[in-house]
Protein backbone atom coordinates (compact mmCIF):
# COMPACT_ATOMS: atom_id res chain seq x y z
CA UNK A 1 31.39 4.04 -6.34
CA UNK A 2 33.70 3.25 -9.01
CA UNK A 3 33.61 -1.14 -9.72
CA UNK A 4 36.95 -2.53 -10.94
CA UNK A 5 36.39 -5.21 -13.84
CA UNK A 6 38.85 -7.91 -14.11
CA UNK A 7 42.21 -7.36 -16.15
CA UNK A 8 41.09 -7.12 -20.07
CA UNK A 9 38.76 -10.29 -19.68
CA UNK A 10 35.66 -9.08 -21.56
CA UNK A 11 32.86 -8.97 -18.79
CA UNK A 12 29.50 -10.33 -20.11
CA UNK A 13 28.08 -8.32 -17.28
CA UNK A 14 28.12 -4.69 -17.22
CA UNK A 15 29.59 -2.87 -14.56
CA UNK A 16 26.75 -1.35 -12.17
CA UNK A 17 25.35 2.20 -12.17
CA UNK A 18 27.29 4.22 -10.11
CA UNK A 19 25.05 5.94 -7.01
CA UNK A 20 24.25 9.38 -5.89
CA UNK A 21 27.61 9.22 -3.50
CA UNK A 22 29.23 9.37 -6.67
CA UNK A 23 27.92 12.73 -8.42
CA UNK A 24 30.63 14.53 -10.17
CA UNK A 25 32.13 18.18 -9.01
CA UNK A 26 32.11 18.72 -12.64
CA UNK A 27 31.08 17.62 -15.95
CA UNK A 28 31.52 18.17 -19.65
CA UNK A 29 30.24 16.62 -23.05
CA UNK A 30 31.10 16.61 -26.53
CA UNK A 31 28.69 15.01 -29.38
CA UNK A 32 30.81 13.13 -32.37
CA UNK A 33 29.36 12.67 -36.22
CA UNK A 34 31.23 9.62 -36.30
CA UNK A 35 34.23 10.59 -38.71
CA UNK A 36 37.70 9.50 -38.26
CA UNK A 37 38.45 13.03 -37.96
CA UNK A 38 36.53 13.28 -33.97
CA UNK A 39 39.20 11.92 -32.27
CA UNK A 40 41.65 14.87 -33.30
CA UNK A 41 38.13 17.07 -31.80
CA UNK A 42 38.03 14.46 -28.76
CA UNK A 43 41.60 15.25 -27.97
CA UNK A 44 41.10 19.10 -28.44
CA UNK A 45 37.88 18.83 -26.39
CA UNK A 46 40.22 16.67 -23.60
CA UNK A 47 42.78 19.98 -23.26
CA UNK A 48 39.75 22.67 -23.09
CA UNK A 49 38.03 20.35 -20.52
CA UNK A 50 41.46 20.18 -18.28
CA UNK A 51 42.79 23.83 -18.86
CA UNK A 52 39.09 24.48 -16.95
CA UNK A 53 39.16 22.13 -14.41
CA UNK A 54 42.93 23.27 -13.92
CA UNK A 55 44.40 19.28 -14.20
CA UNK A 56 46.58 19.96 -16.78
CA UNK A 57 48.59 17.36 -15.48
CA UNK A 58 46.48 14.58 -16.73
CA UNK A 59 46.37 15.59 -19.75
CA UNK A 60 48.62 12.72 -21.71
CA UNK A 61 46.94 9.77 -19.89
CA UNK A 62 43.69 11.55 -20.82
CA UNK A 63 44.19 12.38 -24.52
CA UNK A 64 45.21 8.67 -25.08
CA UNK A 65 42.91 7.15 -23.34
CA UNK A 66 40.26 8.93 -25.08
CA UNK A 67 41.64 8.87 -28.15
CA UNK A 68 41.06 4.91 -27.98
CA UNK A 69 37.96 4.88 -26.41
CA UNK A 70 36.34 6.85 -29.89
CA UNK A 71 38.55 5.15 -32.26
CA UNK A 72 36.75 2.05 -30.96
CA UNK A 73 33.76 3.67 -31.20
CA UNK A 74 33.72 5.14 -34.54
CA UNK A 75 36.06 1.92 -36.13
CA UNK A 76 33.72 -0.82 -34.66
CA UNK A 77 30.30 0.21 -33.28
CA UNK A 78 29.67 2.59 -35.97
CA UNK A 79 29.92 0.17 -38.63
CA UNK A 80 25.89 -1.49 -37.97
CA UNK A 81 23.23 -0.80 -40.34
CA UNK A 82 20.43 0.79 -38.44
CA UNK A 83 18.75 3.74 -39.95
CA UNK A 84 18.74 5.56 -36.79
CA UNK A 85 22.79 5.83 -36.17
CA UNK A 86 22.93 7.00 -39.94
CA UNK A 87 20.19 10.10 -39.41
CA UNK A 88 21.61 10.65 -35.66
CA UNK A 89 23.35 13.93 -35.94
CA UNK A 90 25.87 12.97 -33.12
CA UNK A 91 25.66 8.89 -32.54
CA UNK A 92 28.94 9.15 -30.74
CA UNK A 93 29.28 10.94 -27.53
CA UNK A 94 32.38 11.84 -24.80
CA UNK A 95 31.89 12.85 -21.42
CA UNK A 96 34.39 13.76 -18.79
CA UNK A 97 33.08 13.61 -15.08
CA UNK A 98 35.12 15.20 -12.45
CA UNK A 99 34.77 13.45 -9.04
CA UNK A 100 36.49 14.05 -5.66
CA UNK A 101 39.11 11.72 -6.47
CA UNK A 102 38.61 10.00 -9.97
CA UNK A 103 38.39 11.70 -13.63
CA UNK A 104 36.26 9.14 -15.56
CA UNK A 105 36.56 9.37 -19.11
CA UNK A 106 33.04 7.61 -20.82
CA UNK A 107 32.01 7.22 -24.99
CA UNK A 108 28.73 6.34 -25.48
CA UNK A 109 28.15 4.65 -28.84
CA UNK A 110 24.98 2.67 -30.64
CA UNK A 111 26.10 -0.85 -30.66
CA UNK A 112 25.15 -3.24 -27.88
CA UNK A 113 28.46 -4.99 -28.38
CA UNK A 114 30.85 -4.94 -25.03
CA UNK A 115 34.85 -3.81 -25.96
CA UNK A 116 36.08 -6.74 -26.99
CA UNK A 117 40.13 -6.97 -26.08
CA UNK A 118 42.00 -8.43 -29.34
CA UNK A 119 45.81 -10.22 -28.19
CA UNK A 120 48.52 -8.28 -28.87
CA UNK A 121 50.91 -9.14 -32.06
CA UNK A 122 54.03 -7.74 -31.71
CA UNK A 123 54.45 -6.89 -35.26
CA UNK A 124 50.58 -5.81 -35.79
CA UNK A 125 49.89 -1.93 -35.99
CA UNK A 126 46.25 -2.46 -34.00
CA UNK A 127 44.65 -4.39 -31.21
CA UNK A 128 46.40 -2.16 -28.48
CA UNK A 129 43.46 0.03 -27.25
CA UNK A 130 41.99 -1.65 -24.76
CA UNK A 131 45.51 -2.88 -23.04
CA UNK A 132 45.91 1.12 -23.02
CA UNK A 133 42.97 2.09 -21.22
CA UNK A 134 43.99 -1.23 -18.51
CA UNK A 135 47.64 0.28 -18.20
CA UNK A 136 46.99 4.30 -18.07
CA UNK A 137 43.53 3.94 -16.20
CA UNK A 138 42.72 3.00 -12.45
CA UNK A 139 39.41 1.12 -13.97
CA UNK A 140 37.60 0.54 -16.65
CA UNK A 141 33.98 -0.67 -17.85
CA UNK A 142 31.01 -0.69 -20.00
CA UNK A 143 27.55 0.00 -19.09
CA UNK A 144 24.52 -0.68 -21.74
CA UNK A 145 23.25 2.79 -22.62
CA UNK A 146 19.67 3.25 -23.64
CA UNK A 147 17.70 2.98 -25.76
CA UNK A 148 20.19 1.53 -27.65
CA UNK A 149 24.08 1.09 -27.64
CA UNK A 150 26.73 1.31 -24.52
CA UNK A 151 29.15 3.56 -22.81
CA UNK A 152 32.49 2.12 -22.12
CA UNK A 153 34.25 4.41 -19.73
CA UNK A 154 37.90 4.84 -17.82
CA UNK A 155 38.44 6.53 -14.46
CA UNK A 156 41.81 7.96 -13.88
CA UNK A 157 43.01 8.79 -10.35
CA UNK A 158 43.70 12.57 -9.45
CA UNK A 159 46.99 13.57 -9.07
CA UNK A 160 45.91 14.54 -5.60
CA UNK A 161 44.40 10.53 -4.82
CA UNK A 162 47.66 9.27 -5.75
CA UNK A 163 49.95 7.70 -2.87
C-alpha cells in the first residue's frame, strides 16, 4: 500500500512501512560514494534498470525524479560530521521497486533530517526538487531508515495504471 503525504507540507511523521501486499515484481539497487558526479551514475543506472524491465517509457519522469532525490541527498544529508558516513564506502543508496502498478523510486541517505521543501523564487537557480518529485510523481514520502538516516522515495504510476 502506497500512503499519499500531503502536497509539499513537510510531514513530521513518516509515511508507514508498506506491507507484504505490496512486494515488488522486481527490484534493483545502486550504492553512491556521495560525489556530485552519482547522479550522472543514478541516471545511467535509471536507463539500464528500465531497458530491463522494458518501461522505457518512463524513463524522463524517472531520470528527473531521481536525479533530485540524490542531489538532495548528496547536497544536504551528506554534509554531517559523523565518522561513520565518511568511512561508509557507499552512504548513499537508490533503489527502484517494480510493483503491479507503481514504480517507486527510493534514496536512502544518513541524516535523520525529513526533505525539507524550500519556496520557489522565480529568479533563484535551486529550491525546485521537491515541487518536481510532487508534479512528475503519483506520491511521495520519507521513511527513517536504520540504524541511522532516511529514505525519501517517489512512486510513479505505470503507463499501464494510467486512466
Amino acid at each position: 500500500m502506497i500512503t499519499h503525504t500531503s502536497a509539499l507540507a513537510p510531514d513530521p511523521t513518516p509515511a508507514p512501512v508498506p506491507g507484504p501486499e505490496a512486494l515488488p515484481l522486481g527490484f534493483a539497487a545502486c550504492g553512491l560514494d556521495g560525489r556530485p558526479q552519482n547522479v550522472s551514475r543514478a541516471r545511467r543506472f535509471v536507463l539500464l534498470t528500465l531497458e530491463g524491465w522494458v518501461l522505457p517509457s518512463l524513463a524522463g519522469d524517472l531520470e528527473l525524479v531521481v536525479t533530485e532525490l540524490v542531489t538532495n541527498a548528496v547536497r544536504h544529508a551528506l554534509g554531517c560530521p559523523d565518522r561513520a558516513v565518511e568511512e561508509a564506502e557507499y552512504p548513499v543508496w537508490l533503489g527502484l521497486s517494480l510493483h503491479p502498478r507503481h514504480l517507486v523510486a527510493a534514496v536512502t541517505d544518513p541524516s535523520p533530517e525529513p526533505p525539507r521543501p524550500r519556496p520557489v523564487d522565480d529568479l533563484g537557480t535551486g529550491g525546485r526538487g521537491m515541487h518536481l518529485i510532487e508534479a512528475l510523481s503519483d506520491t511521495w514520502s520519507w521513511t527513517p531508515a536504520a540504524p541511522r538516516g532516511k529514505t525519501v522515495w517517489a512512486a510513479l504510476l505505470l503507463p499501464t495504471a494510467r486512466s
